[in-house]
PDB file of N, CA and C in Angstrom:
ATOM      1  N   UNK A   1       0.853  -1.185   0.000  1.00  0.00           N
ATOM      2  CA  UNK A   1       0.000   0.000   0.000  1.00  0.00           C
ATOM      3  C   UNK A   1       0.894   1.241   0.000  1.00  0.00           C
ATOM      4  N   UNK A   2       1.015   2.274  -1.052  1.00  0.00           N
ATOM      5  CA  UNK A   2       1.308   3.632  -1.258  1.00  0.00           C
ATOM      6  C   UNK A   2       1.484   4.457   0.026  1.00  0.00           C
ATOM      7  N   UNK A   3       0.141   4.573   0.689  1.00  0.00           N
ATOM      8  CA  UNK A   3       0.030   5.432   1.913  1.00  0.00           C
ATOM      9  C   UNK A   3       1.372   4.669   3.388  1.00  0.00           C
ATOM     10  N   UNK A   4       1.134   3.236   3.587  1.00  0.00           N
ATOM     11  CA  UNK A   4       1.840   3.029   4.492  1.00  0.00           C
ATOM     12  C   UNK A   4       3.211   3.206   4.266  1.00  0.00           C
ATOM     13  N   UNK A   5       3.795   2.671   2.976  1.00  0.00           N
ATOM     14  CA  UNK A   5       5.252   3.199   2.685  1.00  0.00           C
ATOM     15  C   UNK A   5       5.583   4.602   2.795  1.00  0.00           C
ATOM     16  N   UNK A   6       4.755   5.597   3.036  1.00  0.00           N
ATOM     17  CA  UNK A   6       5.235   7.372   2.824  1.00  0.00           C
ATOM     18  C   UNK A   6       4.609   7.767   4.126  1.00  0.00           C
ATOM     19  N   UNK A   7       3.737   7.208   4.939  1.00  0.00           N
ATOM     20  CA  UNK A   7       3.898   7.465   6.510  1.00  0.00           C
ATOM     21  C   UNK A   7       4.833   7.675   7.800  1.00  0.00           C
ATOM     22  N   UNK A   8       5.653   6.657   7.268  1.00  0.00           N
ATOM     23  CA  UNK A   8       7.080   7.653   8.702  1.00  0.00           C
ATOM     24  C   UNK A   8       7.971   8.573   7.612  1.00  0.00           C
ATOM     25  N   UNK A   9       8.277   8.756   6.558  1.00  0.00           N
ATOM     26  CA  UNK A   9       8.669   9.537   6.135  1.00  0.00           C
ATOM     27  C   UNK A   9       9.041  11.076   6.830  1.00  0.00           C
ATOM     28  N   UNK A  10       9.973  11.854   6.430  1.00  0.00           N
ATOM     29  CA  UNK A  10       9.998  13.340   7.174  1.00  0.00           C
ATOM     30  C   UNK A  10       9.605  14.573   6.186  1.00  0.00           C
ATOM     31  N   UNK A  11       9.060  13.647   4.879  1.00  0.00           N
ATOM     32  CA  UNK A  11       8.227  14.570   3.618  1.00  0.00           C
ATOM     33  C   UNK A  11       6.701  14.327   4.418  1.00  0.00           C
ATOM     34  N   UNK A  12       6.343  13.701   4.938  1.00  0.00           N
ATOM     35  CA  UNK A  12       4.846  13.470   4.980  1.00  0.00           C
ATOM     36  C   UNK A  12       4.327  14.646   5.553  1.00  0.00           C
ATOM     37  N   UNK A  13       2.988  15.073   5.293  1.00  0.00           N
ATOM     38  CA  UNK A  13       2.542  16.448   5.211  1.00  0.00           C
ATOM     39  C   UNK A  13       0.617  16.419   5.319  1.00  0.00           C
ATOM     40  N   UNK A  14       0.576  16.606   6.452  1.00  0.00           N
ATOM     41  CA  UNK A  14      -1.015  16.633   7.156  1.00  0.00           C
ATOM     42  C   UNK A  14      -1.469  17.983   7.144  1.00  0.00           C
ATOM     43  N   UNK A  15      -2.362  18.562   6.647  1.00  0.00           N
ATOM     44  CA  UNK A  15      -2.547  19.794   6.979  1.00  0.00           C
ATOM     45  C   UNK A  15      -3.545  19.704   7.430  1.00  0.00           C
ATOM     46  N   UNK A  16      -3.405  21.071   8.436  1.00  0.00           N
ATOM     47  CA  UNK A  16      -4.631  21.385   9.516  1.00  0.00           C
ATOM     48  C   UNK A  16      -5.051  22.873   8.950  1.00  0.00           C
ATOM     49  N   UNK A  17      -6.490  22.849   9.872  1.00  0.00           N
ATOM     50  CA  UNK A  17      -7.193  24.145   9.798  1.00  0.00           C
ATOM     51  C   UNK A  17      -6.120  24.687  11.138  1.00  0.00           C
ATOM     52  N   UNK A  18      -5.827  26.723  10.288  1.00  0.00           N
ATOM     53  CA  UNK A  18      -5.030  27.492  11.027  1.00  0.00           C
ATOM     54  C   UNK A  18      -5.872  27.730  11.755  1.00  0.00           C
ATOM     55  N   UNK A  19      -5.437  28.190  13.327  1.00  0.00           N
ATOM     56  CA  UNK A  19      -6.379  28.835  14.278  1.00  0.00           C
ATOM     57  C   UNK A  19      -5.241  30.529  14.589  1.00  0.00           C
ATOM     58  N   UNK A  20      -6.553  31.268  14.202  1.00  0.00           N
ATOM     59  CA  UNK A  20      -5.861  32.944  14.318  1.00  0.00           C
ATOM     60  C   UNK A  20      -5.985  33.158  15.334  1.00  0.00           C
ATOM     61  N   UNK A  21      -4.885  33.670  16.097  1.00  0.00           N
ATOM     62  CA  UNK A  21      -4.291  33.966  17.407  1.00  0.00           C
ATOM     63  C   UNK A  21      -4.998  35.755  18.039  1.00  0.00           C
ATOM     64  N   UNK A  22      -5.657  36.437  18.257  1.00  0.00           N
ATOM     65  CA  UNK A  22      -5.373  37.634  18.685  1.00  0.00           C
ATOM     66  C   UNK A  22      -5.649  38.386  20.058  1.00  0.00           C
ATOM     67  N   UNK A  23      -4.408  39.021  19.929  1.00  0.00           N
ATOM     68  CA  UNK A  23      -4.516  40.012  21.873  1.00  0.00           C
ATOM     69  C   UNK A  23      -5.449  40.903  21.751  1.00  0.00           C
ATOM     70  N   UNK A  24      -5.928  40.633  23.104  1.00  0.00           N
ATOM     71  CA  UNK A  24      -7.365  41.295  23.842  1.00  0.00           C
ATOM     72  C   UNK A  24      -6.942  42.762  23.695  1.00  0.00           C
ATOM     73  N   UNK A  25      -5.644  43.614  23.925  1.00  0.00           N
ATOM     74  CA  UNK A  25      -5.106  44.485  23.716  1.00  0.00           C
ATOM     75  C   UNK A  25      -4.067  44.840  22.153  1.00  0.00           C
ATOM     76  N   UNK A  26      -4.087  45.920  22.249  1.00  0.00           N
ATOM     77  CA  UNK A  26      -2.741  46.196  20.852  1.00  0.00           C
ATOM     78  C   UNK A  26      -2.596  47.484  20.991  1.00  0.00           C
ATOM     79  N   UNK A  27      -1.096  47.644  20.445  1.00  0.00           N
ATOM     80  CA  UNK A  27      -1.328  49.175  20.603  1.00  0.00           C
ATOM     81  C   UNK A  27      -0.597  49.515  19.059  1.00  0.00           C
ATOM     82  N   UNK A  28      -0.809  50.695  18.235  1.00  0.00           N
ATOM     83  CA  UNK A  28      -0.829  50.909  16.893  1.00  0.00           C
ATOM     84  C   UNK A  28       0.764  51.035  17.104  1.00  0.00           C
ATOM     85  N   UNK A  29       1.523  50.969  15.942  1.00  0.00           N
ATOM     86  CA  UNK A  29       3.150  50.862  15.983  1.00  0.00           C
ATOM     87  C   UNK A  29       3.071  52.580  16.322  1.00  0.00           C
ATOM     88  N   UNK A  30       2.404  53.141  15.072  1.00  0.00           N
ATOM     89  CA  UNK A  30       3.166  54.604  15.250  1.00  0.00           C
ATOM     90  C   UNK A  30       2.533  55.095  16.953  1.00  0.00           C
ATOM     91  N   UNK A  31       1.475  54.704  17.567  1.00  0.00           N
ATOM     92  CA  UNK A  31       1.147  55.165  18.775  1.00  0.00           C
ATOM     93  C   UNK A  31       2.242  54.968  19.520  1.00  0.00           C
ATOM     94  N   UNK A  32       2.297  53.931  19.591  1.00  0.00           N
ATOM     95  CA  UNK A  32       3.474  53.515  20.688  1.00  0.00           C
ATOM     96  C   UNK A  32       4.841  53.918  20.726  1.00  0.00           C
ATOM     97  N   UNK A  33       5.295  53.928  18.830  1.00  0.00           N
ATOM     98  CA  UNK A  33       6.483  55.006  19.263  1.00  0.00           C
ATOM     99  C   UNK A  33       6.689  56.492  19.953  1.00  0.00           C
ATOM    100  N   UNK A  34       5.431  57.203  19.595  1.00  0.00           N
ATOM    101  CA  UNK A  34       5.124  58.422  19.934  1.00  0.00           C
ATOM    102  C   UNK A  34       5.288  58.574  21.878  1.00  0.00           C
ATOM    103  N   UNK A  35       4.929  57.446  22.204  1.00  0.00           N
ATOM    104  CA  UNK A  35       4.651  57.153  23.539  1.00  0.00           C
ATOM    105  C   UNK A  35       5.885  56.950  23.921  1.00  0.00           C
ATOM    106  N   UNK A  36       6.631  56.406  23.490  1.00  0.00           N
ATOM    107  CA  UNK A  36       8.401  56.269  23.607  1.00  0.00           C
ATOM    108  C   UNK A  36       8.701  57.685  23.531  1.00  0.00           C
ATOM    109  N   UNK A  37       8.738  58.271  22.672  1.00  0.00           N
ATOM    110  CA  UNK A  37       9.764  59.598  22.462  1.00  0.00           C
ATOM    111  C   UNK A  37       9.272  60.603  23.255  1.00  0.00           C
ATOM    112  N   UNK A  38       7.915  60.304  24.302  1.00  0.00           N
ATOM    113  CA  UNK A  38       7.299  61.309  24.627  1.00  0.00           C
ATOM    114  C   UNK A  38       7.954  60.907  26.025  1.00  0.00           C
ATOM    115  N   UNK A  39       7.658  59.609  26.484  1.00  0.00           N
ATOM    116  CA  UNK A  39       8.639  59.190  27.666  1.00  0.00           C
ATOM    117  C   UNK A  39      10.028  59.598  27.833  1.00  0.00           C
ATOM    118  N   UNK A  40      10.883  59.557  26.850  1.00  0.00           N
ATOM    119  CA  UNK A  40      12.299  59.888  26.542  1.00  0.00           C
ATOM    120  C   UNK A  40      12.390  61.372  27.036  1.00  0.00           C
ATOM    121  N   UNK A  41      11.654  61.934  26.498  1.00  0.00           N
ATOM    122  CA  UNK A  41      11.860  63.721  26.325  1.00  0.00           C
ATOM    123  C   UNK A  41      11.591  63.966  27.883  1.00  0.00           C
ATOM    124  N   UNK A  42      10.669  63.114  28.299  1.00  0.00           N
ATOM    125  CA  UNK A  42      10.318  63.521  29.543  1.00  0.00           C
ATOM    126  C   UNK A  42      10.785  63.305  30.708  1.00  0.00           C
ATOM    127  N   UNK A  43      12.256  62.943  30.670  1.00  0.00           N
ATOM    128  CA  UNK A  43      13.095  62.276  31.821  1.00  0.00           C
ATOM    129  C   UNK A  43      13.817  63.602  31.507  1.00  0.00           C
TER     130      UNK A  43
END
């Protein structure tokens, strides 16, 4: 049988459904730099 000969293989290839990951929070890139340089200035 085809399938059992290519089962332990390190080509063999199962694909799954992706599950999308996302944080309860985020903060926008350019916000957050702004928030940096505003911290910086302010020491």
């Amino acid at each position: 049988n085809n399938e059992d000969h290519y089962s332990l293989t390190p080509y063999r290839h199962i694909s799954r459904k992706a599950k999308k990951i996302t944080p309860k929070e985020w903060i926008d890139i350019g916000e957050g730099i702004l928030e940096v340089i505003e911290e910086i200035r302010s020491r």
